[in-house]
N, C-alpha and C. Protein backbone atom coordinates (compact mmCIF):
# COMPACT_ATOMS: atom_id res chain seq x y z
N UNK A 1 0.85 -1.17 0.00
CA UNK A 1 0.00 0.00 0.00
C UNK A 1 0.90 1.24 0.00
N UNK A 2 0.94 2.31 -1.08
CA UNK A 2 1.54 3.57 -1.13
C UNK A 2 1.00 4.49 -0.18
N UNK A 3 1.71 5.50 -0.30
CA UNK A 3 1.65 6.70 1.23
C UNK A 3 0.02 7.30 0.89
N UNK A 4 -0.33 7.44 -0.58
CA UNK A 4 -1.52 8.29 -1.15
C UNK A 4 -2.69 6.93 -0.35
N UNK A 5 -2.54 5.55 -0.63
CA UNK A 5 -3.34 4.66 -0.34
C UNK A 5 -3.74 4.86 1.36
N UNK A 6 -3.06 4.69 1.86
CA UNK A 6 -2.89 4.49 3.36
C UNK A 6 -3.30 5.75 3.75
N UNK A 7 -2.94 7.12 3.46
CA UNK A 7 -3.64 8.33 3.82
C UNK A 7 -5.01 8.17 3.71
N UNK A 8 -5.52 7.81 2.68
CA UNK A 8 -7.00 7.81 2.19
C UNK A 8 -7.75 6.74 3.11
N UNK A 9 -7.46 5.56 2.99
CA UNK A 9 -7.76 4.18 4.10
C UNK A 9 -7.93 4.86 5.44
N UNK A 10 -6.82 5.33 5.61
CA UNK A 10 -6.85 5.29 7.23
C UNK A 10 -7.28 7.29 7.84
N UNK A 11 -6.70 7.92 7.30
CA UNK A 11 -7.36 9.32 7.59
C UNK A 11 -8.63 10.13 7.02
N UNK A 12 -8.80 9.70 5.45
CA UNK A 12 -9.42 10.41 5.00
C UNK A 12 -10.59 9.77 4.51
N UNK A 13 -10.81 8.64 5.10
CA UNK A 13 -12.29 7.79 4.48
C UNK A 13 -13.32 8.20 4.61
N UNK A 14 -13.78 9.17 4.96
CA UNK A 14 -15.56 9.74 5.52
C UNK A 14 -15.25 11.18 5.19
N UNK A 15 -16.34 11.48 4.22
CA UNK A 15 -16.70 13.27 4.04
C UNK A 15 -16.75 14.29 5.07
N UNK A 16 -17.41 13.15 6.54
CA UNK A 16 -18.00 14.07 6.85
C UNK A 16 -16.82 14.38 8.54
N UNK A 17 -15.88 14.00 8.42
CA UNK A 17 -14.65 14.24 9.38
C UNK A 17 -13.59 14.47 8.62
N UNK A 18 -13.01 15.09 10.12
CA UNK A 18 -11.54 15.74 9.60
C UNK A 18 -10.18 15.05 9.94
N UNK A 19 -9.75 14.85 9.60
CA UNK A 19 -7.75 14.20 9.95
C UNK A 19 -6.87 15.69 11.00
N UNK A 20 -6.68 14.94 11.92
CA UNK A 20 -5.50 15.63 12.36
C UNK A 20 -4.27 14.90 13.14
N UNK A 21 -3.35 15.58 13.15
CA UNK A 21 -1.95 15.11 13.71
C UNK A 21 -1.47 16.02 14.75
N UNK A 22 -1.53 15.55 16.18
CA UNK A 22 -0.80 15.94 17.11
C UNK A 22 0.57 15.70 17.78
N UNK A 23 1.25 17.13 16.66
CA UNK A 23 2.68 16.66 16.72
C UNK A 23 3.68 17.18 17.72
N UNK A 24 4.90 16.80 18.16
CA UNK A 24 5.48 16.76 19.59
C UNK A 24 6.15 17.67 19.15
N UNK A 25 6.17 18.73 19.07
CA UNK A 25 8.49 20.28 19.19
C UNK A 25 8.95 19.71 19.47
N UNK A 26 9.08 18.59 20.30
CA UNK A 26 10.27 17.83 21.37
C UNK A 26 10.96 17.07 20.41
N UNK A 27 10.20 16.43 19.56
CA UNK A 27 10.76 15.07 18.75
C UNK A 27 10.81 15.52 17.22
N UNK A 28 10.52 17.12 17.07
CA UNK A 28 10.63 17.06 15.17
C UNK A 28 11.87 18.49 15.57
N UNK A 29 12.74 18.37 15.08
CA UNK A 29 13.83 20.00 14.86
C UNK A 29 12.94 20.49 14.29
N UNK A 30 12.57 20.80 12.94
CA UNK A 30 12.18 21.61 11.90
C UNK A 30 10.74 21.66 12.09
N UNK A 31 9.83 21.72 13.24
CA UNK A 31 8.76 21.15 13.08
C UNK A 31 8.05 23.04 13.03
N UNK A 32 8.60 23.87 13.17
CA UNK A 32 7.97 24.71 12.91
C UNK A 32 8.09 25.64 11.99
N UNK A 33 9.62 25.50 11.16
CA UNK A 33 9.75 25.88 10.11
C UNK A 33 8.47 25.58 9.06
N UNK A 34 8.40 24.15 8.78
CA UNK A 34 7.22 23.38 8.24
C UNK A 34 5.87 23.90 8.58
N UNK A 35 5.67 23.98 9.84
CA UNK A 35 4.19 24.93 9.64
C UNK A 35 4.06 26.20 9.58
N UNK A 36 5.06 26.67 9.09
CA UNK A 36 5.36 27.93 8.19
C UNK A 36 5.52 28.52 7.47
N UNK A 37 5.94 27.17 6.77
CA UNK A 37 6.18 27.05 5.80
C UNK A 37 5.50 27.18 4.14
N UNK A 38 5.75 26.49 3.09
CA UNK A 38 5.43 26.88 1.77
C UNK A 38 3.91 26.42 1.74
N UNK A 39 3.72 24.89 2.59
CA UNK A 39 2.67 24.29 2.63
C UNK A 39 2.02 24.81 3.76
N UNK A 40 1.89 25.57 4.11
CA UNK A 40 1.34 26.15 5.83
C UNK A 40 0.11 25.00 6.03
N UNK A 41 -0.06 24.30 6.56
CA UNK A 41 -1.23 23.98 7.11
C UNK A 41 -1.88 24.29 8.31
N UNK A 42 -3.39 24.30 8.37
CA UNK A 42 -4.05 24.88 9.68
C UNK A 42 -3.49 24.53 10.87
N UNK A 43 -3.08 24.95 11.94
CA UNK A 43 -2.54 24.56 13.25
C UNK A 43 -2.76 25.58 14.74
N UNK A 44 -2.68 24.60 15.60
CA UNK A 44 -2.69 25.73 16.87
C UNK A 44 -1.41 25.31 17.86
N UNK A 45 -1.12 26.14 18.33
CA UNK A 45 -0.27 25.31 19.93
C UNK A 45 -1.12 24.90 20.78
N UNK A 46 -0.63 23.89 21.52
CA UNK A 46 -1.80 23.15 22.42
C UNK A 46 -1.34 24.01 23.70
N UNK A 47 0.20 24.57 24.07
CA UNK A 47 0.07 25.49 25.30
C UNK A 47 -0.62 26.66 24.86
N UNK A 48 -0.77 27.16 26.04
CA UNK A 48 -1.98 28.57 25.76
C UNK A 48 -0.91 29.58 25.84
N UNK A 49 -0.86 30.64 25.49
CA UNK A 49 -0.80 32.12 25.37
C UNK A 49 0.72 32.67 24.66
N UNK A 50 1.35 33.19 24.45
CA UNK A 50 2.60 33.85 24.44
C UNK A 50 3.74 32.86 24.93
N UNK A 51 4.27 32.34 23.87
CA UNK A 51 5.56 31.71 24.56
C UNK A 51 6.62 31.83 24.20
N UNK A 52 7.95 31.97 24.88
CA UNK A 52 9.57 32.14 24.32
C UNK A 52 9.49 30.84 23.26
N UNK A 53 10.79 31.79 22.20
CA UNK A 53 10.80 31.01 21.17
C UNK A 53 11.24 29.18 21.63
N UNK A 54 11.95 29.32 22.72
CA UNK A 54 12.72 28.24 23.20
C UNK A 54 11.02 26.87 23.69
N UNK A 55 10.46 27.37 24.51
CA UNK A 55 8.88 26.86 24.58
C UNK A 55 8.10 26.20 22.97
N UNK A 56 8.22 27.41 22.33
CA UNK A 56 7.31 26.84 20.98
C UNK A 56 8.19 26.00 20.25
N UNK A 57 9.63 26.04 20.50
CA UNK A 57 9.99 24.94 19.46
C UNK A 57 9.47 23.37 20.31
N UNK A 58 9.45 23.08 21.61
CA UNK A 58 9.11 21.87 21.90
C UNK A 58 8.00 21.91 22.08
N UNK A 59 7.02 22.84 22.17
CA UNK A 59 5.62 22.67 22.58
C UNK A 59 5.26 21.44 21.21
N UNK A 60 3.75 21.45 21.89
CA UNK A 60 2.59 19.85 20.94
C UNK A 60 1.81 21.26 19.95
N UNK A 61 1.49 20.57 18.85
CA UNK A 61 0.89 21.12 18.00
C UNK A 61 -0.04 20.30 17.16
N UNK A 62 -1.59 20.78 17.13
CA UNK A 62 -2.54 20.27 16.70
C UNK A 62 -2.82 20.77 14.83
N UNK A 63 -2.14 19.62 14.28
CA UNK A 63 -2.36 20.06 12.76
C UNK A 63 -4.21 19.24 12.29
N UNK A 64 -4.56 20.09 11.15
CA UNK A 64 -5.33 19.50 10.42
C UNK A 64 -4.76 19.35 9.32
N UNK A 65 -5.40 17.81 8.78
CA UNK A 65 -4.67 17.73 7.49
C UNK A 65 -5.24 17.24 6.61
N UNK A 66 -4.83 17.49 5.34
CA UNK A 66 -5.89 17.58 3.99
C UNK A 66 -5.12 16.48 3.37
N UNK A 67 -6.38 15.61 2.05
CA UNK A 67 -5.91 14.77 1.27
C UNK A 67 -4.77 15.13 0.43
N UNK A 68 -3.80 14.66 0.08
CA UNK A 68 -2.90 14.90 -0.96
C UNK A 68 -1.74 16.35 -0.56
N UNK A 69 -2.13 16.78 0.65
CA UNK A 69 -1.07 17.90 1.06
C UNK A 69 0.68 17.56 1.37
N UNK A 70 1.55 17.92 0.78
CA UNK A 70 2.99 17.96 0.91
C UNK A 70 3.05 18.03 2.62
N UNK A 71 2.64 18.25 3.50
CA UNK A 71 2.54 18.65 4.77
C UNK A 71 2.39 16.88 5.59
N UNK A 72 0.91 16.56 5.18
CA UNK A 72 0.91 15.74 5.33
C UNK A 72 1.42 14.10 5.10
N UNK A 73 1.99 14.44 3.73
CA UNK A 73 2.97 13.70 3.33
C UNK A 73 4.31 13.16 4.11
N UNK A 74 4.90 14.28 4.35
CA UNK A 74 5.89 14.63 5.25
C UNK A 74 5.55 14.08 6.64
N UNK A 75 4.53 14.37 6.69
CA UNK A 75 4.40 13.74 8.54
C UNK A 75 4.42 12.63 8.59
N UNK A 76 3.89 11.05 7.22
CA UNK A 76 3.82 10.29 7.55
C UNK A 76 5.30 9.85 6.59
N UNK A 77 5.79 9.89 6.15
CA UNK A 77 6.77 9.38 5.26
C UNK A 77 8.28 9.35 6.04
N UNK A 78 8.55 10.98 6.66
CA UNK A 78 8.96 10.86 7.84
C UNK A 78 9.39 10.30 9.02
N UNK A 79 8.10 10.77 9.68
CA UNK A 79 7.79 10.69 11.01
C UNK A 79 7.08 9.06 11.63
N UNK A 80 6.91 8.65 10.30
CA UNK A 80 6.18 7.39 11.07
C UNK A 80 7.32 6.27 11.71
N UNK A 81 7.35 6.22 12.87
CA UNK A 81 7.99 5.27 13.57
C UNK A 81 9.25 6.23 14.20
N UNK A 82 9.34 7.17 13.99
CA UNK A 82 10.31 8.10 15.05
C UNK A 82 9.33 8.77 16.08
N UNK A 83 7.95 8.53 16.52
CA UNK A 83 7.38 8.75 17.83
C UNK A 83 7.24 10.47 17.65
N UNK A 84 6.97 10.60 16.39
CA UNK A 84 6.36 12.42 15.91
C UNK A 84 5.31 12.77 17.14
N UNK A 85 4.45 12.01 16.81
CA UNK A 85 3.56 12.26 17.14
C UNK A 85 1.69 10.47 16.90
N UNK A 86 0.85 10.86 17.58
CA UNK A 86 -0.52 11.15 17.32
C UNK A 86 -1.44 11.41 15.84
N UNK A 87 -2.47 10.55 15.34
CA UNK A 87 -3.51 11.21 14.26
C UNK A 87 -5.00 11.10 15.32
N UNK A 88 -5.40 11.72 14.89
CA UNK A 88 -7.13 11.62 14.89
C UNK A 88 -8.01 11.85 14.44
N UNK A 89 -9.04 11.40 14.46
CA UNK A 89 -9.97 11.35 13.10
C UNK A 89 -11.82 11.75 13.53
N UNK A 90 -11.84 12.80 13.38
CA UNK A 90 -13.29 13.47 14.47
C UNK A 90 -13.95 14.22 13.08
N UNK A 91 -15.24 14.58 13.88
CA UNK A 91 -16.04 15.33 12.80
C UNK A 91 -16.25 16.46 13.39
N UNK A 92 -15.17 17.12 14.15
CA UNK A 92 -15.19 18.10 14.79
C UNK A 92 -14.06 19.13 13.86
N UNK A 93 -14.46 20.31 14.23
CA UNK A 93 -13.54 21.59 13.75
C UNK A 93 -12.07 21.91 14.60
N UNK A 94 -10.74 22.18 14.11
CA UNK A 94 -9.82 22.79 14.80
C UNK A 94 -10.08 23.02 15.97
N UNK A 95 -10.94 24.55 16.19
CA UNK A 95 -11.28 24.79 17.80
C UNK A 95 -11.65 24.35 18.66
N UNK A 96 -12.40 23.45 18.14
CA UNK A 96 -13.21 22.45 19.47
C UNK A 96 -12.47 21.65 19.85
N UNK A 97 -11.35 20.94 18.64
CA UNK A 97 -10.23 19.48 19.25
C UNK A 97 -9.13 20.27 19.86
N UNK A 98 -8.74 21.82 19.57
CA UNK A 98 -7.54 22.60 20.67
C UNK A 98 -8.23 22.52 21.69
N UNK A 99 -9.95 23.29 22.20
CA UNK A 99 -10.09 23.17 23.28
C UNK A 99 -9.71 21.50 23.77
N UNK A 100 -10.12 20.70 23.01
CA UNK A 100 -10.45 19.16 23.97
C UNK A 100 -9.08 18.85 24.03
N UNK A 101 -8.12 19.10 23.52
CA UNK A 101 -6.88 18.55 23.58
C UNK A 101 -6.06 19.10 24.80
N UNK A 102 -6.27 20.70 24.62
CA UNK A 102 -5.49 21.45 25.65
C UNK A 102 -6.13 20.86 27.11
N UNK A 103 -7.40 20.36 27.21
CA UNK A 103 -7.41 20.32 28.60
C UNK A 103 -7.14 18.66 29.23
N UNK A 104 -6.50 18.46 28.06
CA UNK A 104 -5.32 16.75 28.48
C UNK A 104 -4.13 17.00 28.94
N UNK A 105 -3.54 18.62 28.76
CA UNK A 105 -1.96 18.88 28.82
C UNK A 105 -1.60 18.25 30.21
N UNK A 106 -2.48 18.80 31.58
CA UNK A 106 -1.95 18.50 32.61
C UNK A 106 -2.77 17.21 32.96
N UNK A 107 -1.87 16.64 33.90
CA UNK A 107 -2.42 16.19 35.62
C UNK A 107 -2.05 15.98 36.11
N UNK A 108 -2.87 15.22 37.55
CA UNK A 108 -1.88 15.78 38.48
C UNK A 108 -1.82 14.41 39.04
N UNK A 109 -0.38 14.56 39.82
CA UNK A 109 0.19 13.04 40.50
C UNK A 109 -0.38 13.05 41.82
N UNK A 110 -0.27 12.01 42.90
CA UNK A 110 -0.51 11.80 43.89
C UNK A 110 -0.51 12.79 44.80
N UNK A 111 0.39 13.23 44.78
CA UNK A 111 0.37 14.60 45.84
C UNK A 111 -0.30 15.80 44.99
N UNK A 112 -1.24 15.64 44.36
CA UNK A 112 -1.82 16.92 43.38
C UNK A 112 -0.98 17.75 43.12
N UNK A 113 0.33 17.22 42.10
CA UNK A 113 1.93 18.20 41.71
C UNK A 113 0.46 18.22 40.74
N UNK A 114 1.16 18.85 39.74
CA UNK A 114 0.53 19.06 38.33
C UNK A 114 1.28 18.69 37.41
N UNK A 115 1.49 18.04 36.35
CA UNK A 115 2.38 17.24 35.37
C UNK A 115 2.05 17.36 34.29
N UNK A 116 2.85 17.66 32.90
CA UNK A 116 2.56 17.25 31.13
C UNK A 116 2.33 16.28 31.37
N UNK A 117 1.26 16.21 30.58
CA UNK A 117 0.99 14.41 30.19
C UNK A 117 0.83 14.83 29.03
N UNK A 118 2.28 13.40 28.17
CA UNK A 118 2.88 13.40 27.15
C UNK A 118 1.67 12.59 25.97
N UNK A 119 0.34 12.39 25.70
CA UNK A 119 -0.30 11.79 25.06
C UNK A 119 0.11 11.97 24.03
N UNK A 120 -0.16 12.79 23.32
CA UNK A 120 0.82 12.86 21.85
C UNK A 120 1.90 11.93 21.34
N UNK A 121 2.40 11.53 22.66
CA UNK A 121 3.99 10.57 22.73
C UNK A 121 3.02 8.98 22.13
N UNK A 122 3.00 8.39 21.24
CA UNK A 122 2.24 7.17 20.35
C UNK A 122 3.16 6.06 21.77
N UNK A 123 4.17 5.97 22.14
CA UNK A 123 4.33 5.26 23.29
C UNK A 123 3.98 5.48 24.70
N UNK A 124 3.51 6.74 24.48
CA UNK A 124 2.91 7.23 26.11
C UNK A 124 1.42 6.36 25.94
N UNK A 125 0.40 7.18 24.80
CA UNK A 125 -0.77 7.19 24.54
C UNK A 125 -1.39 5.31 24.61
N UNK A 126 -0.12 4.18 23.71
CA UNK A 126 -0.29 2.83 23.63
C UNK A 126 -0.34 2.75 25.45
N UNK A 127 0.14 3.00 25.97
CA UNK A 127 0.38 2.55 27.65
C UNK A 127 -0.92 3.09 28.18
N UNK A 128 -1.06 4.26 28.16
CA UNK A 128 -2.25 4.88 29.09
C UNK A 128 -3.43 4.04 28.44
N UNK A 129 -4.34 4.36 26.84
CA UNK A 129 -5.46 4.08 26.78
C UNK A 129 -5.50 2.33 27.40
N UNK A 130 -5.35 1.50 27.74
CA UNK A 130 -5.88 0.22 27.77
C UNK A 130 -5.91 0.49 29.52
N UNK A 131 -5.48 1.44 30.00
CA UNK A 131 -5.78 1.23 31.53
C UNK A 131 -7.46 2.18 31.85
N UNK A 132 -7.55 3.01 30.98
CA UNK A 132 -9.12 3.62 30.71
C UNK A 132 -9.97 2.74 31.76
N UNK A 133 -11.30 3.32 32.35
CA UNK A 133 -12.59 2.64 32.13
C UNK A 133 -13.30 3.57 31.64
N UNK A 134 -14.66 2.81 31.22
CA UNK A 134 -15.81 4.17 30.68
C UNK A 134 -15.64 5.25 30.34
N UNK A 135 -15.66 5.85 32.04
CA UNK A 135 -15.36 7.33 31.79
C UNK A 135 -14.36 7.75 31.47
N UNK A 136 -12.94 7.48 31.46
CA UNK A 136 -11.89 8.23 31.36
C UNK A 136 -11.61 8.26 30.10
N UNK A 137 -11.97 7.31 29.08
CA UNK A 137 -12.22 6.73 28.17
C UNK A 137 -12.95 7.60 27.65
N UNK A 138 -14.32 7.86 27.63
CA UNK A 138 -15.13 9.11 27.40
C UNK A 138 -14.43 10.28 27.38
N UNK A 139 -14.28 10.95 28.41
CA UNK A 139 -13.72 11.82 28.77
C UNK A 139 -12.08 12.37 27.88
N UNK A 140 -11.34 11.12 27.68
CA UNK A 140 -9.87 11.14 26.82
C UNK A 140 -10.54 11.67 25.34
N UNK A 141 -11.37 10.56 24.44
CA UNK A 141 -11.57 10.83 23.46
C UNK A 141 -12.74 11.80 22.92
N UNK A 142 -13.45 12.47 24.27
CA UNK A 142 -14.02 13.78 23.68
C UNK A 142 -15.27 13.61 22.37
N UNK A 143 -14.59 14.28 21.56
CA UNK A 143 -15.39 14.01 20.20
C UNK A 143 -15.12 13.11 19.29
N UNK A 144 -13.44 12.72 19.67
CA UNK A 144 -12.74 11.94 18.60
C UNK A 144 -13.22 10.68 18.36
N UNK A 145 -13.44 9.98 16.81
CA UNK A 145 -13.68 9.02 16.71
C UNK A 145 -12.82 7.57 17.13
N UNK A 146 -11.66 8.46 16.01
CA UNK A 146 -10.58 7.41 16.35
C UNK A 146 -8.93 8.05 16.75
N UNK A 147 -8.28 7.51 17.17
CA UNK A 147 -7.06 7.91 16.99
C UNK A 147 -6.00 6.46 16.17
N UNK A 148 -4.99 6.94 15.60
CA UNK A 148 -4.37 6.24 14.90
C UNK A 148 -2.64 6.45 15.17
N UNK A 149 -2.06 5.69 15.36
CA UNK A 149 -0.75 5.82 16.12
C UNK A 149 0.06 4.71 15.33
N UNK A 150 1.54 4.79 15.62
CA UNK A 150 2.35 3.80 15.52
C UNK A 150 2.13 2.62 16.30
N UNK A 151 2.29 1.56 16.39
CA UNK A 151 2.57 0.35 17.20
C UNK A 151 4.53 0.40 17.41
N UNK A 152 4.27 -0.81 18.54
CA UNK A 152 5.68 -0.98 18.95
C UNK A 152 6.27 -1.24 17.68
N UNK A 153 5.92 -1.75 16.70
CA UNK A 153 6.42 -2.22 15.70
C UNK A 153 6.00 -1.41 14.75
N UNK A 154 6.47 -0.43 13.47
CA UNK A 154 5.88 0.65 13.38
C UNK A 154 5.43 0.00 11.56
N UNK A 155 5.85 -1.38 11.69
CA UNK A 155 5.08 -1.49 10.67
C UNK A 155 3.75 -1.99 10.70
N UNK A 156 2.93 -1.28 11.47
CA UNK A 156 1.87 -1.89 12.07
C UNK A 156 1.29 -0.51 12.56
N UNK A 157 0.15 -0.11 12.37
CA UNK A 157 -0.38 1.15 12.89
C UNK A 157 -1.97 0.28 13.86
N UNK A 158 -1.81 0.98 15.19
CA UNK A 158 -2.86 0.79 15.92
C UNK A 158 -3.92 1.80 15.95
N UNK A 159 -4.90 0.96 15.87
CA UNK A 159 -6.51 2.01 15.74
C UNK A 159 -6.79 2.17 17.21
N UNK A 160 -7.55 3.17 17.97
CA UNK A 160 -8.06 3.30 18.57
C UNK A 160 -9.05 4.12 18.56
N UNK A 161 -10.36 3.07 19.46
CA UNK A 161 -11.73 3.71 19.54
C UNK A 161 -12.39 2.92 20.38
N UNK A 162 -13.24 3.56 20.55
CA UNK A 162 -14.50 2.74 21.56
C UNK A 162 -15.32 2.63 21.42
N UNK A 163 -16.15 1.46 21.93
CA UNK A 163 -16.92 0.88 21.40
C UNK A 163 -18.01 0.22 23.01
N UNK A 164 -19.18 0.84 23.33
CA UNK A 164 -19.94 0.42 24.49
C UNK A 164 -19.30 0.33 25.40
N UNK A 165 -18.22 2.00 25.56
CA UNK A 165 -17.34 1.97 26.88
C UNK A 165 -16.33 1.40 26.92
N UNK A 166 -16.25 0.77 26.03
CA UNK A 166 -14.47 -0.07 26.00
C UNK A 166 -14.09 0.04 25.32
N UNK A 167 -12.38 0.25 25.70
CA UNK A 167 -11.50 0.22 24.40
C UNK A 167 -11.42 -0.62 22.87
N UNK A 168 -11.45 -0.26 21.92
CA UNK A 168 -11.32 -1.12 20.85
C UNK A 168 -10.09 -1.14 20.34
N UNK A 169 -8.75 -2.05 20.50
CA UNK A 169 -7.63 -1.40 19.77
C UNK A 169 -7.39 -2.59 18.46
N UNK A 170 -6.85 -1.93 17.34
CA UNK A 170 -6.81 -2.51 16.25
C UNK A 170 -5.66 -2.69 15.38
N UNK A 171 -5.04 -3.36 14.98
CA UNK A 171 -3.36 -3.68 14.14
C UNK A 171 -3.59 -3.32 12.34
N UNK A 172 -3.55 -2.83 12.09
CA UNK A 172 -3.34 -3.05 10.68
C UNK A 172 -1.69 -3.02 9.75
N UNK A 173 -1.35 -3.42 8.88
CA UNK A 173 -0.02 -3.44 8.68
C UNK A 173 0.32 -2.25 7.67
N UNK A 174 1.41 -1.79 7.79
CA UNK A 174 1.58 -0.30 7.24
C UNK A 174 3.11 -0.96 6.68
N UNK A 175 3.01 -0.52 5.26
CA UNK A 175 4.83 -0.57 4.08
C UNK A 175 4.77 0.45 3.88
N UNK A 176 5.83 1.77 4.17
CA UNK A 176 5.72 2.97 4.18
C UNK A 176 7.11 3.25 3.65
N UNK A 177 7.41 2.09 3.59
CA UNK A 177 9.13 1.68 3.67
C UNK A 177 10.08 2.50 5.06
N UNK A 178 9.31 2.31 6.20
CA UNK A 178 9.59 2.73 7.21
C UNK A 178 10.23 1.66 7.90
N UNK A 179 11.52 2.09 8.69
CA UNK A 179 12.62 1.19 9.62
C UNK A 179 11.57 0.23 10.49
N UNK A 180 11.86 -0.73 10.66
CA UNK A 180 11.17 -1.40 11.98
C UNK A 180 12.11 -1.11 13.58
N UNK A 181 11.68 -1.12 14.22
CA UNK A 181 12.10 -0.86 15.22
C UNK A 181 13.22 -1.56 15.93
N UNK A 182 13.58 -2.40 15.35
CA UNK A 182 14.58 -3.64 15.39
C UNK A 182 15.87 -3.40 14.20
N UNK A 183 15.55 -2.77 13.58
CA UNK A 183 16.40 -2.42 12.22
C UNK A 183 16.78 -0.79 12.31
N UNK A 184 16.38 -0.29 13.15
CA UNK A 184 16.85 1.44 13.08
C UNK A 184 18.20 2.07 12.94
């Protein structure tokens, strides 16, 4: 399956939702040159307000992304299996998935510290969702239908969604001509 195939399959199958990629500053150098770039695509920062340049290069960033865009190309041709980032797949608008996203940034540990929580991280996100119940579950995926991530093995992309309160997670196999994780 080519990069155009697998975009379409897996992000862009339904009219009536949108594709996005929640990508890490931490894990791309150039990641904001690129959304600045020639291909600008729609985006927000997931921290809120005014930040030193040193902040926005690692901050998370919520892209939308269109069929056949050089942008999106790049993110998966790339990025797939170097832990970029996060996709998701909602029938919701930009603003509504910054609000729902931004209010995942924190939480808080045992002693109510307050902490990033790295979801975006496709190895954070595989660990956390299967410990979910119901609600948190609810509550994580918001509006989102699905999310779509690397697997440990990145020739393998995992679905996630739910389904009557429970997690649904799903394998499909991805040739992207991307390293396996054993071969890097």
């Amino acid at each position: 399956m080519d990069l155009n195939e697998w975009m379409n399959n897996q992000l862009f199958s339904r009219e009536d939702e949108h594709a996005y990629a929640v990508l890490d500053g931490a894990s791309i150098p150039d990641l904001l040159d690129r959304l600045y770039g020639d291909d600008r695509p729609e985006f927000e920062c997931l921290y809120r307000g005014e930040l030193p340049p040193d902040m926005a290069e690692v901050a998370p960033y919520l892209v939308e992304l269109t069929p056949d865009s050089a942008f999106a190309g790049w993110v998966i041709e790339k990025g797939w299996g170097q832990h970029w980032g996060i996709f998701a797949v909602a029938p919701a608008d930009l603003r509504l998935l910054r609000q729902h996203f931004r209010r995942l940034n924190v939480v808080y540990g045992p002693e109510h510290k307050p902490l990033i929580f790295r979801y975006y991280d496709p190895r954070v996100l595989r660990g956390f969702a299967p410990t979910c119940d119901a609600t948190q579950l609810a509550e994580f995926f918001g509006p989102i239908r699905c999310f779509i991530l690397e697997n440990d093995d990145p020739g393998h992309a995992l679905r996630l969604s739910r389904a009557e309160g429970k997690l649904r997670q799903e394998t499909t196999p991805v040739d992207l001509g991307v390293r396996s994780a054993q071969g890097a």
